[in-house]
Protein backbone atom coordinates (compact mmCIF):
# COMPACT_ATOMS: atom_id res chain seq x y z
CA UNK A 1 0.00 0.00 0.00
CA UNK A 2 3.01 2.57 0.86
CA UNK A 3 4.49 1.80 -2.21
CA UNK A 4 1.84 2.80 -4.06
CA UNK A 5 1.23 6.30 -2.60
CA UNK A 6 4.48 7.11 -3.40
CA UNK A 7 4.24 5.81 -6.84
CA UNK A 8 0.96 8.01 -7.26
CA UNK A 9 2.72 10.83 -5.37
CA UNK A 10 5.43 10.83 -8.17
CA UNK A 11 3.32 10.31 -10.67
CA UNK A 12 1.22 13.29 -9.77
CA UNK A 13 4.37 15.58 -10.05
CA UNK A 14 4.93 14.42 -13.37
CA UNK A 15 1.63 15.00 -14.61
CA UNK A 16 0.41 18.41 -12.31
CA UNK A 17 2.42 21.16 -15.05
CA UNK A 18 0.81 20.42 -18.51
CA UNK A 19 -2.52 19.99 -16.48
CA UNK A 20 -2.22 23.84 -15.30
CA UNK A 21 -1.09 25.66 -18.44
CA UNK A 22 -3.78 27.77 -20.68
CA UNK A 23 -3.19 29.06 -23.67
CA UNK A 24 -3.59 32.72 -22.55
CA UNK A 25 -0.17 31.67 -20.27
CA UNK A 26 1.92 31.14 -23.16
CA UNK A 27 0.35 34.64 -24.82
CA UNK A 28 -1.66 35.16 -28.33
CA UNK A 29 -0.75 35.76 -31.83
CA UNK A 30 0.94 34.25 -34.46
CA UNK A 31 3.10 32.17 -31.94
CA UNK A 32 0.52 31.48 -29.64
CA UNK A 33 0.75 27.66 -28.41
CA UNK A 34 -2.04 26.01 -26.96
CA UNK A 35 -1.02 23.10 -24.43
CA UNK A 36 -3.83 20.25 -24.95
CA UNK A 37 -3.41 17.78 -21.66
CA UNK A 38 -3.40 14.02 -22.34
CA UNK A 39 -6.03 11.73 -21.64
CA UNK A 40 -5.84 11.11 -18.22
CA UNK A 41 -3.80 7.87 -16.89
CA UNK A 42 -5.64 5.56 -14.54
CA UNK A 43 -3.59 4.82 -11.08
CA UNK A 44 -3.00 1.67 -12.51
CA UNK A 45 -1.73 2.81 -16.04
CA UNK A 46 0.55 5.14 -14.24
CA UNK A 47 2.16 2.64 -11.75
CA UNK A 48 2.94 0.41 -14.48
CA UNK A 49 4.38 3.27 -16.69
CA UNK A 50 6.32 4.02 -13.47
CA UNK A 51 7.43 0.20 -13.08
CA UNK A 52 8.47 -0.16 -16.90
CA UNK A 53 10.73 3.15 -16.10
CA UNK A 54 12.49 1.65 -13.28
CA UNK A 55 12.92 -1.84 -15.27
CA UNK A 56 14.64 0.06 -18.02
CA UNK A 57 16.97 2.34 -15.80
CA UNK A 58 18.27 -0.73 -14.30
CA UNK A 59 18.63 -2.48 -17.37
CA UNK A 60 20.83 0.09 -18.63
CA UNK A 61 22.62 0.37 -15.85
CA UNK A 62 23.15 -3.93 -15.50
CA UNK A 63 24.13 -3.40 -19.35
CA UNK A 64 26.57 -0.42 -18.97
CA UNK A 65 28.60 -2.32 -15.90
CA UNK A 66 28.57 -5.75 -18.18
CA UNK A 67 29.91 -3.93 -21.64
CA UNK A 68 32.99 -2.14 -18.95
CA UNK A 69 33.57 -5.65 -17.89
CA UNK A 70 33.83 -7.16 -21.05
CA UNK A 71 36.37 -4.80 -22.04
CA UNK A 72 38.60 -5.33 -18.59
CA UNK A 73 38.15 -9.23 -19.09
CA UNK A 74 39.75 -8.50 -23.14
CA UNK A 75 42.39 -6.39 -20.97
CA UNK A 76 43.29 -9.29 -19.75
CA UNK A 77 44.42 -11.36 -22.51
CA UNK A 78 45.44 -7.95 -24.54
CA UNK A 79 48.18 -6.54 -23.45
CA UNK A 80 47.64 -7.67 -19.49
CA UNK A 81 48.96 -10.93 -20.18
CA UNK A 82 50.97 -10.77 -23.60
CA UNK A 83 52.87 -8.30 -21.54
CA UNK A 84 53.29 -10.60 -18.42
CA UNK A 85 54.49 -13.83 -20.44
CA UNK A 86 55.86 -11.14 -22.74
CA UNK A 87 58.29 -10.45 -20.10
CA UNK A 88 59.05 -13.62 -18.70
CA UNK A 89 60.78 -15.23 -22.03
CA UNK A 90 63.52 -14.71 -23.73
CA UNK A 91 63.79 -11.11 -25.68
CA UNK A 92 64.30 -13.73 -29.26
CA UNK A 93 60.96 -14.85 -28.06
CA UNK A 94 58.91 -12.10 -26.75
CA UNK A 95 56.91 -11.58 -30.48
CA UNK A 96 56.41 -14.49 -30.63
CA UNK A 97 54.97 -15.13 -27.49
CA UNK A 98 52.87 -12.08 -27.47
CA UNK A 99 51.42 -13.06 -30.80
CA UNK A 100 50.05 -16.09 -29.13
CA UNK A 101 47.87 -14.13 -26.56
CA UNK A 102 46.59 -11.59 -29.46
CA UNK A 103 45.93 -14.87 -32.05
CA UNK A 104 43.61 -16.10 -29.54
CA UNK A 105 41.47 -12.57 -29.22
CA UNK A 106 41.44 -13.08 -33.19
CA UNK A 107 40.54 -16.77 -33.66
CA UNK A 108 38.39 -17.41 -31.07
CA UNK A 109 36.43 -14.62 -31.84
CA UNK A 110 35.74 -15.69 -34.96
CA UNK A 111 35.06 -19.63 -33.93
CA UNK A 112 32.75 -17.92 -31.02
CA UNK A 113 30.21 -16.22 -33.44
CA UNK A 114 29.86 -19.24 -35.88
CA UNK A 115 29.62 -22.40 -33.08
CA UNK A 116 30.98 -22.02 -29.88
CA UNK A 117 28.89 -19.73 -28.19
CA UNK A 118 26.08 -22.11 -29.36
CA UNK A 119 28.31 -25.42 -27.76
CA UNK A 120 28.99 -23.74 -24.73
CA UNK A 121 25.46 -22.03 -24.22
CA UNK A 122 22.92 -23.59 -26.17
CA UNK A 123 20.82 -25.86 -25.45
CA UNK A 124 21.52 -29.37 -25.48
CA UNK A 125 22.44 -32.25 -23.00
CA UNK A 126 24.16 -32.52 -19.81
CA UNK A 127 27.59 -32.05 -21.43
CA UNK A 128 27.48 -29.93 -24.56
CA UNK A 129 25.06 -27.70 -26.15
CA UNK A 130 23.49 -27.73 -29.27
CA UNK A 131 23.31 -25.94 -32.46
CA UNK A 132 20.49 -23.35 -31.85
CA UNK A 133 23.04 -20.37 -32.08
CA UNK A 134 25.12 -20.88 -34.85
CA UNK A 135 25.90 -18.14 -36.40
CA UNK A 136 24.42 -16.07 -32.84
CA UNK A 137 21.37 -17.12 -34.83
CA UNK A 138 18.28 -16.24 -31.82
CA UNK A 139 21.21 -13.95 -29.77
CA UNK A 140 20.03 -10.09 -30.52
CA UNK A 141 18.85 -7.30 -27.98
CA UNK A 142 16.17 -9.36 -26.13
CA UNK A 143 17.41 -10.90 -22.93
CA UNK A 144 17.95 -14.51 -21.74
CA UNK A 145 16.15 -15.04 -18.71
CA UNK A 146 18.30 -18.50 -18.51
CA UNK A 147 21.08 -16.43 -18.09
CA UNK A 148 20.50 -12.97 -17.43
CA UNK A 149 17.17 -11.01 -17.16
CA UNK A 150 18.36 -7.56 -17.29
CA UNK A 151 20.89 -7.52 -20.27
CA UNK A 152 20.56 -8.47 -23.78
CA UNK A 153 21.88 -11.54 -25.20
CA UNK A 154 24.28 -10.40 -26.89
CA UNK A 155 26.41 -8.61 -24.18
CA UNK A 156 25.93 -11.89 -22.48
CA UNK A 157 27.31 -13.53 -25.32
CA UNK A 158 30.00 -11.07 -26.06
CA UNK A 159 31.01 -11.06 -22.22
CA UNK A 160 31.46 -15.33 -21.91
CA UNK A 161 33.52 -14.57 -25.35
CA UNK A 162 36.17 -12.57 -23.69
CA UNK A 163 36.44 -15.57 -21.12
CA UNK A 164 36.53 -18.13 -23.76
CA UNK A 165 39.64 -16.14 -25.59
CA UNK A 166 41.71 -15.94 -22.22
CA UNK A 167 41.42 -19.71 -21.13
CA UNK A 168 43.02 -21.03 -24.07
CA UNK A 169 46.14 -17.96 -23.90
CA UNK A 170 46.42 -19.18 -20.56
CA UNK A 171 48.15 -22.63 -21.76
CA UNK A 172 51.08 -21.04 -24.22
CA UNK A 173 52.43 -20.30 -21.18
CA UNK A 174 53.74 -23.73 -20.30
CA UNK A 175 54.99 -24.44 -24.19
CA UNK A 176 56.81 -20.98 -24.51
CA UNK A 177 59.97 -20.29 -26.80
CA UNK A 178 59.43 -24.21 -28.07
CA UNK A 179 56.19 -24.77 -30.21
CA UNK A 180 55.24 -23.73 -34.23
CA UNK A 181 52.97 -21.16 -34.43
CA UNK A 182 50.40 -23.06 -37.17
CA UNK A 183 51.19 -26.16 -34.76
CA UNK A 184 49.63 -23.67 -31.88
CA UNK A 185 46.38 -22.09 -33.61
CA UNK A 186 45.00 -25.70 -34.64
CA UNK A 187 45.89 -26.79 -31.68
CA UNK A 188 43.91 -24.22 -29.90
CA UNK A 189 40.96 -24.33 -32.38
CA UNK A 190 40.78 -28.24 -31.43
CA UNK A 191 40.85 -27.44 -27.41
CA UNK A 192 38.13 -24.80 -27.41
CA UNK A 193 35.83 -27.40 -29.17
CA UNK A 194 36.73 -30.42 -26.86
CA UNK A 195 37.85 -28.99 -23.40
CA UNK A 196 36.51 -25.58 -23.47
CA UNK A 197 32.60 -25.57 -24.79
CA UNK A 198 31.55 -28.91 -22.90
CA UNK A 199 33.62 -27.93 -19.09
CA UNK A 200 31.85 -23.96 -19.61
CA UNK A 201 28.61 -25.86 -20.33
CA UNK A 202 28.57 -28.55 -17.78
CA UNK A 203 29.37 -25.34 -15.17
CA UNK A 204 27.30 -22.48 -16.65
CA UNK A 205 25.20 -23.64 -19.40
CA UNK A 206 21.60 -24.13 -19.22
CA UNK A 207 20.82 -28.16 -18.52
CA UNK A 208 24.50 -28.48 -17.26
CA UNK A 209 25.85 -31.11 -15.42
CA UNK A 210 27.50 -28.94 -12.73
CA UNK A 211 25.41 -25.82 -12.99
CA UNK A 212 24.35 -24.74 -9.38
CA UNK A 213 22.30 -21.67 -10.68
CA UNK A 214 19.59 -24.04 -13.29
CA UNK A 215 19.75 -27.04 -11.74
CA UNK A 216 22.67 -29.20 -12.55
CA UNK A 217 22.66 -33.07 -10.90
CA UNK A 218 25.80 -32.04 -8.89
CA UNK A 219 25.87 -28.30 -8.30
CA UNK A 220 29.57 -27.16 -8.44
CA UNK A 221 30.35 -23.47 -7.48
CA UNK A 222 32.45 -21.77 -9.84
CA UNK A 223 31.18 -17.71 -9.99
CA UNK A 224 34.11 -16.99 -12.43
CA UNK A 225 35.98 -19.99 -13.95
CA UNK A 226 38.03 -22.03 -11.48
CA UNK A 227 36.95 -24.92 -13.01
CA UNK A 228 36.24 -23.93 -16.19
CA UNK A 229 39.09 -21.33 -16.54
CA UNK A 230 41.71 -22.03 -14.33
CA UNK A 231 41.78 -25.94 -13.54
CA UNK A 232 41.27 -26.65 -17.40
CA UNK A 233 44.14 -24.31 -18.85
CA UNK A 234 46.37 -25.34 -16.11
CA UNK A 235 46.45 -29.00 -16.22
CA UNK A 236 46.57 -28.65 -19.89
CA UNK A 237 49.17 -26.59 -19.83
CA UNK A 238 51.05 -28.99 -17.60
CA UNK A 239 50.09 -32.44 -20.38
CA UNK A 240 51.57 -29.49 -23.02
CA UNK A 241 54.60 -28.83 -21.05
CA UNK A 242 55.30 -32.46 -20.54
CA UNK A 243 53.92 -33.75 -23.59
CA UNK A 244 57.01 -31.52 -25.54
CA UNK A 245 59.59 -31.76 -23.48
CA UNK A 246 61.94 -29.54 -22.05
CA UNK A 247 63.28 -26.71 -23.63
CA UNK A 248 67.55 -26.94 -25.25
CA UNK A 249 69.72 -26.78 -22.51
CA UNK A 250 66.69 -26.34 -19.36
CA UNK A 251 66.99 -27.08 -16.63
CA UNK A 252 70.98 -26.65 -16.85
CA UNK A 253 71.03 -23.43 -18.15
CA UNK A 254 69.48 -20.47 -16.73
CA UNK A 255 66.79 -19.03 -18.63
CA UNK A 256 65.44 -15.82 -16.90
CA UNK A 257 63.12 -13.21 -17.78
CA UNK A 258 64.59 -10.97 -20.62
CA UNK A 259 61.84 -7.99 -18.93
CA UNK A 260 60.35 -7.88 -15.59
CA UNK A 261 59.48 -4.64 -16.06
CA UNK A 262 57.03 -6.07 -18.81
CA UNK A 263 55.81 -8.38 -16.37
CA UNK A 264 55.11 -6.17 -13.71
CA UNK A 265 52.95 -4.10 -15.79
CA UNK A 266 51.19 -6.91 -17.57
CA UNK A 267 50.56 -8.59 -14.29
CA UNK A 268 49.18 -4.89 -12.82
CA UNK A 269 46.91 -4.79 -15.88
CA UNK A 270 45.75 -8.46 -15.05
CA UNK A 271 44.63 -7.30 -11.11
CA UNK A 272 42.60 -4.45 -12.26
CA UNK A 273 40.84 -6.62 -15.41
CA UNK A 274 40.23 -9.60 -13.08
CA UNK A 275 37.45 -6.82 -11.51
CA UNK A 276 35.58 -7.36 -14.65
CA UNK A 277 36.38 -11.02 -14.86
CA UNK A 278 34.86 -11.87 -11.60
CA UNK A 279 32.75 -8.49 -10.23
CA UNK A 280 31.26 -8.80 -14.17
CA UNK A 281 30.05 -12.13 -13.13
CA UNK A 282 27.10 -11.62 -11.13
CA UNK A 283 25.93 -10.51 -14.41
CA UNK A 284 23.89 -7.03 -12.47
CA UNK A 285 25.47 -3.98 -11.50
CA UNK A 286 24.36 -4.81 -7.49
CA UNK A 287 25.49 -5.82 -4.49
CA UNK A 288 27.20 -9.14 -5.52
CA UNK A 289 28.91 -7.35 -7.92
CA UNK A 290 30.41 -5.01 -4.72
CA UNK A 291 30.92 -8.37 -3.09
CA UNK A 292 32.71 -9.91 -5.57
CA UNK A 293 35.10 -7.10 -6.12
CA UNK A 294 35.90 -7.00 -2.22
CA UNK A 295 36.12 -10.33 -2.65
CA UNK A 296 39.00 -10.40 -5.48
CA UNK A 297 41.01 -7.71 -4.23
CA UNK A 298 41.15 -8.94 -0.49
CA UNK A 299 42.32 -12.20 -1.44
CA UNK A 300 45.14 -10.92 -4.25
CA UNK A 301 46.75 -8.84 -1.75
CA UNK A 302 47.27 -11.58 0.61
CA UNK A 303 48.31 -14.29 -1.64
CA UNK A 304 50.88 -11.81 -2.81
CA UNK A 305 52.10 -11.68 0.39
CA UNK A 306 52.12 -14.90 1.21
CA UNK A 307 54.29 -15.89 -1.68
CA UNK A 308 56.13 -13.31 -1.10
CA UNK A 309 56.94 -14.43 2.42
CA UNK A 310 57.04 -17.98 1.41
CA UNK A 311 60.04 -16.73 -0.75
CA UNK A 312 61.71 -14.30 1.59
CA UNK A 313 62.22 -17.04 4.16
CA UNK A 314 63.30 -19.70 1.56
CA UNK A 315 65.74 -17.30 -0.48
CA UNK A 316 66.81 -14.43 1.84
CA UNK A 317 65.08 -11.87 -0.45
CA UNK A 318 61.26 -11.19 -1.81
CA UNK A 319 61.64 -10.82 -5.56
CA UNK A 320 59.17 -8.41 -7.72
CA UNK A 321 58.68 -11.64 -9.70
CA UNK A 322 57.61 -13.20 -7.10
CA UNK A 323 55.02 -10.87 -5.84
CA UNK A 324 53.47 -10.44 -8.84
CA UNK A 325 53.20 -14.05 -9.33
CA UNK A 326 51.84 -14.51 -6.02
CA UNK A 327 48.99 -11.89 -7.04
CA UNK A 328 48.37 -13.88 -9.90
CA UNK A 329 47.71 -16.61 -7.98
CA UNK A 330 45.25 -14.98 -6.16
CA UNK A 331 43.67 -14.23 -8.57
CA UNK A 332 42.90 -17.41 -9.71
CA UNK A 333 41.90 -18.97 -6.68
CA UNK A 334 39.30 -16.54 -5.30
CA UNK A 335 37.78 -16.68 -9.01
CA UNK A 336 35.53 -19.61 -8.04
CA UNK A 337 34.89 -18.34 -4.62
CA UNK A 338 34.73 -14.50 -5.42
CA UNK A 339 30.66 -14.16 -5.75
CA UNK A 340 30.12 -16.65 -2.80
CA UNK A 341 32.63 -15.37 0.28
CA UNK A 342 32.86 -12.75 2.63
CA UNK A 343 36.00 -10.46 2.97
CA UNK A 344 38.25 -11.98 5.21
CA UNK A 345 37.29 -15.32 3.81
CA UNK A 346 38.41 -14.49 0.84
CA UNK A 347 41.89 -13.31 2.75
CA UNK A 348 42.42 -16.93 3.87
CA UNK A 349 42.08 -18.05 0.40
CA UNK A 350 44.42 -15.60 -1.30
CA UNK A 351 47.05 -16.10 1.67
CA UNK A 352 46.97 -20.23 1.48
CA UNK A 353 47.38 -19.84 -2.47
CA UNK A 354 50.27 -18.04 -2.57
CA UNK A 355 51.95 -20.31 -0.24
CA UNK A 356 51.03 -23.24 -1.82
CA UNK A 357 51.64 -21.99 -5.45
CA UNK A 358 55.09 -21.06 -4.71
CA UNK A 359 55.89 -24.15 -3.14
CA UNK A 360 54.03 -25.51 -6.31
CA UNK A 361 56.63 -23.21 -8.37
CA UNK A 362 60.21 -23.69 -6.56
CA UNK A 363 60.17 -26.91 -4.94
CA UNK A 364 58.04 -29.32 -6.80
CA UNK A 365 58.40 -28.53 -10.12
CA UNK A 366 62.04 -28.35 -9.42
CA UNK A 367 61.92 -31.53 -8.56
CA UNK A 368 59.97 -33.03 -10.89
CA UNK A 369 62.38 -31.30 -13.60
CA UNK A 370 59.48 -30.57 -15.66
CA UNK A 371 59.42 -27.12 -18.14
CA UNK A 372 56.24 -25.47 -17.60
CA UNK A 373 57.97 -22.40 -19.08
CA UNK A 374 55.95 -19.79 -17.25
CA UNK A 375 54.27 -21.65 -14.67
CA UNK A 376 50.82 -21.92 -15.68
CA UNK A 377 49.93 -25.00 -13.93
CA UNK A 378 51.69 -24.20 -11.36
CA UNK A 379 49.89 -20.84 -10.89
CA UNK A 380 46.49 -21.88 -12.93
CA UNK A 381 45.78 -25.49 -12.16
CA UNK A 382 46.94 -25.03 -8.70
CA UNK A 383 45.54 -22.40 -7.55
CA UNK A 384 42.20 -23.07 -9.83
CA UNK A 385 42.38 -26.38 -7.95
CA UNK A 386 42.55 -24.67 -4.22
CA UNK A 387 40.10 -21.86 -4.94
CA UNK A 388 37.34 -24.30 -6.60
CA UNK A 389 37.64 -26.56 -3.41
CA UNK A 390 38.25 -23.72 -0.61
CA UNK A 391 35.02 -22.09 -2.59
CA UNK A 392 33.08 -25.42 -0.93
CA UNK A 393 34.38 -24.80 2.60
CA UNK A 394 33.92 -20.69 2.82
CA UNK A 395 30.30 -20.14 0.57
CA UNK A 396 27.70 -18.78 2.34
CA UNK A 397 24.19 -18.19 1.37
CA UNK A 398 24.38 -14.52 3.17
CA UNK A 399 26.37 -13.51 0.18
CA UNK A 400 24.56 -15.21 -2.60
CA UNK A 401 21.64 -17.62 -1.88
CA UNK A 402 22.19 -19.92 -5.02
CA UNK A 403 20.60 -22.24 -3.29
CA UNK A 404 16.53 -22.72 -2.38
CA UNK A 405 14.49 -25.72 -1.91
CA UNK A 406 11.06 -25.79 -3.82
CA UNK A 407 9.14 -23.32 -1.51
CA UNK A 408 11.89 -20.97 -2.27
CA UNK A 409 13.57 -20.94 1.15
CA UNK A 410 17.17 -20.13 0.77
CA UNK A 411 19.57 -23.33 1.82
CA UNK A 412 22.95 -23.64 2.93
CA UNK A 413 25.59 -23.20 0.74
CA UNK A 414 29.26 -24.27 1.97
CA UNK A 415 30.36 -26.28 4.88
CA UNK A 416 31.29 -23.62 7.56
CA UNK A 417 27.32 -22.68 6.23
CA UNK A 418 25.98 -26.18 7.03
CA UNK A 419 26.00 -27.60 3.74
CA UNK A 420 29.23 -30.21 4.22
CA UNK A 421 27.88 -32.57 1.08
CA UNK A 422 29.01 -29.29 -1.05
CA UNK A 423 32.63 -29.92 -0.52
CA UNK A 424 31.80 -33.66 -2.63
CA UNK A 425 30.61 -31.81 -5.02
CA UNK A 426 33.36 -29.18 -5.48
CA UNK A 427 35.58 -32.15 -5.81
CA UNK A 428 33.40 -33.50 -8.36
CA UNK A 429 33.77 -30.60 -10.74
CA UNK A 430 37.60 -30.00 -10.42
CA UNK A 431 37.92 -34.17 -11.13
CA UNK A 432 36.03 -33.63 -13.96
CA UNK A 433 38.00 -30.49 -15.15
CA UNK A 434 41.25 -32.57 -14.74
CA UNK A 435 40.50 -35.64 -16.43
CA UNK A 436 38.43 -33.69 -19.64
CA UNK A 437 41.66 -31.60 -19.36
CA UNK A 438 44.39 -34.60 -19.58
CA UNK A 439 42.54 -36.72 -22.00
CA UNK A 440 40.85 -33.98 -24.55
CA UNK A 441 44.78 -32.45 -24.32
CA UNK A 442 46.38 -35.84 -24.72
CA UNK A 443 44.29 -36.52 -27.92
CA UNK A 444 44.54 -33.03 -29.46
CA UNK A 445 48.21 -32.79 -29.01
CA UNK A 446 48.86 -36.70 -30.79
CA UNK A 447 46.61 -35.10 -33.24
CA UNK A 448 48.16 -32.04 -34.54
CA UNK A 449 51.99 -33.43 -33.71
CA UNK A 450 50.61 -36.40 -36.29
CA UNK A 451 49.38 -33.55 -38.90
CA UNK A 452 51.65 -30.56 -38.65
CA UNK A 453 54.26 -31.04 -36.27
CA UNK A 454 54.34 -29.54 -32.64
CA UNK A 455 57.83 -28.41 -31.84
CA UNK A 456 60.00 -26.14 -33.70
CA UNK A 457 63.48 -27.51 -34.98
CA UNK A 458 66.42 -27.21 -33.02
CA UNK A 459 67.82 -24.45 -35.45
CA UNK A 460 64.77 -22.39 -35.30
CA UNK A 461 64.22 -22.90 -31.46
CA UNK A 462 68.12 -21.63 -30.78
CA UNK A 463 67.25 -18.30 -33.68
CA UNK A 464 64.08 -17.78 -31.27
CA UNK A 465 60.61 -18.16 -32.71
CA UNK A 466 60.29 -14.26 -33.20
CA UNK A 467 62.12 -14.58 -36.10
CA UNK A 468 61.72 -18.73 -37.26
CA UNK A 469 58.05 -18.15 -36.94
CA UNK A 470 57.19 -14.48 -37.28
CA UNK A 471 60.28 -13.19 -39.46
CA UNK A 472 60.96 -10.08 -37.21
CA UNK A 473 62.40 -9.30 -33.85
CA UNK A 474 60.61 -7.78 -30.59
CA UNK A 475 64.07 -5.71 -30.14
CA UNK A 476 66.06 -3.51 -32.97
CA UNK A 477 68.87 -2.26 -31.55
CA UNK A 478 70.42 -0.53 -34.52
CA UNK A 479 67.34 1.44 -35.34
């Protein structure tokens, strides 16, 4: 009842001037205006015309906050991290390996409009969508109430895109300096079809497998991409990395960065476009939006300081490279967790992923005598692995009530929340990611090695692949 007194209160502002005006007001003559008032609006007419007004102001305010967060999420890929694995080769290879990042923002754009939004968010069966969109056929200005209510379509579309280009650019990071370029895009174009689409539909998709928002038959949390970003590039990148072999002369000979300073700022640009990676996915410019954001930033500064400490008491010293590694890593763990956690939370998160993904980075893999080049599994499938599964133990329904048994009252959502069987669950989804991950990679990669070739000769991997692959260099010094 109160709300509609002050709708009719508003409403009667609105309407009160032209009521009042006369034509011998506005004067006589040749310019003389006479002001005829409308037909008068029922209270009912009027309410609704008030409604449809709010609707649309928060529409375009939902759709304003999605389109800036589809740009930050491309910020990631472009420069954010062609500059930070830009950095952390070898200056014959830093083209080359910047060229790998931008490919992806060309080709799987392009595979994206004709079939892949369609596989990843069409509708289909529990673990891959159907053809309905090809060609964004049905994706236009109206919205998806599957997905989103109160933005078209198409930014939805256009926004999963930007998250569907950075997963893939995530893996060159573990087959750096040491893999043919046409060897690279196929083998790409393969792993968006078979690891990608079915892991993003099985998670987000309507009819999915995992989905926790519409229903899945084991609800896995993932707000951002742990699973579907993080845990997938990252034990790919690891089958890549092994799958290869090392690079000449590693791990022997040294091979540090040719550029921190490259790093540094890609990895800078990377923390501020994560805000649109995982704020952007409450898909509504509200409150879990704010949450989220808390959320990410809370939990990157502590992981950066818990690698950093994890370092300075192993080493003597905190390096820049390791700080802004350990910030990475935060990133990627809170990413599952980030719409689902409270601040401090979200702290213990960031701080036990740093820790754990520098151990991950200078004692295991050292061990193991691996070349993950850059460290993407160590970074991406570990820390994808620890936020998907800390997201299980630290969800509450006070921060977003996913969910609600059939009378709509709001359930438990992670085990400190009463809801222990979610933990099963979490573990589910990041065994799934792994083994889609190790076999679709496995298969792709005897593929393309059986059709192209994966690694680059010994001649052209000692010239550096900026000029065997690209014919240029990053670097002219005699210009």
């Amino acid at each position: 009842m109160t709300k509609n007194l002050l709708l009719l209160f508003m409403a009667s502002i609105l309407w009160i001037s032209p009521h009042t005006v006369s034509a011998s007001t506005l004067g006589t003559g040749r310019f003389a205006t006479i002001l005829i008032a409308p037909a008068v609006q029922t209270d009912t007419e009027r309410i609704a015309a008030l409604e449809q007004q709010v609707a649309e102001a928060k529409g375009s305010a939902d759709n304003s906050w999605m389109l800036t967060s589809s740009a930050l999420v491309l910020l990631m890929t472009g420069p954010g991290l062609a500059l930070f694995y830009g950095g952390l080769v070898r200056k014959k290879n830093v083209l080359a390996t910047m060229m790998q990042s931008f490919a992806m923002m060309v080709l799987v754009t392009i595979m994206w409009g004709i079939f892949g939004y369609s596989l990843a968010f069409g509708p289909g069966n529990s673990f891959i969508g159907g053809f309905k969109h090809l060609f964004l056929r049905g994706v236009g200005g109206d919205p998806n109430p599957d997905y989103a209510a109160t933005i078209p379509h198409q930014t939805f579309m256009i926004y999963q895109l930007m998250f569907a280009i950075i997963t893939p650019a995530l893996i060159t990071g573990a087959f750096a300096e040491r893999m043919k370029f046409k060897a690279m895009m196929l083998f790409m174009a393969l792993w968006s079809v078979v690891v990608y689409s079915p892991m993003a539909h099985m998670v987000w998709g309507t009819g999915g497998l995992l989905n926790a928002s519409l229903g899945g038959r084991f609800p896995t949390l993932d707000f951002a991409g742990g699973t579907v970003v993080h845990v997938t590039s990252g034990v790919s990148a690891l089958v890549c990395a092994l799958y290869l072999g090392n690079r000449i002369g590693y791990p022997r000979e040294s091979v540090p960065p040719h550029s921190v300073v490259l790093s540094f700022i890609g990895a800078c640009l990377l923390w501020v476009g994560w805000f649109g990676f995982n704020a952007g996915s409450a898909l509504s410019a509200g409150s879990l939006a704010t949450s989220a954001f808390v959320a990410t930033h809370f939990a990157t500064a502590t992981a950066a300081a818990g690698w950093s400490l994890a370092e300075w008491k192993r080493s003597g010293k905190p390096s820049v490279l390791g700080a802004i590694s350990g910030a990475v890593a935060g990133l990627v763990a809170i990413t599952p967790a980030s719409g689902f956690v409270r601040p401090m939370p979200a702290m213990v998160i960031g701080f036990v992923a740093g820790v754990l993904c520098y151990l991950m980075v200078a004692k295991v893999k050292a061990r193991l005598g691996y070349d993950d080049s850059l460290d993407a599994f160590g970074v991406h499938g570990i820390g994808g692995t620890i936020g998907a599964i800390l997201t299980g133990v630290f969800a509450v329904s006070a921060v977003n009530p996913i969910f609600k048994n059939s009378d709509g009252k709001v359930l438990a959502s992670g085990l400190i929340d009463g809801n222990a069987h979610q933990l099963l669950n979490q573990l589910l989804g990041v065994s799934i990611a792994w083994v889609l991950a190790i076999v679709g990679t496995l298969a792709i990669l005897f593929v393309v090695d059986k059709l192209v070739g994966l690694r680059v000769s010994a001649e052209q991997e000692n010239e550096g692949l900026d000029l065997s692959q690209h014919g240029e260099e990053g670097y002219n010094w005699e210009a």
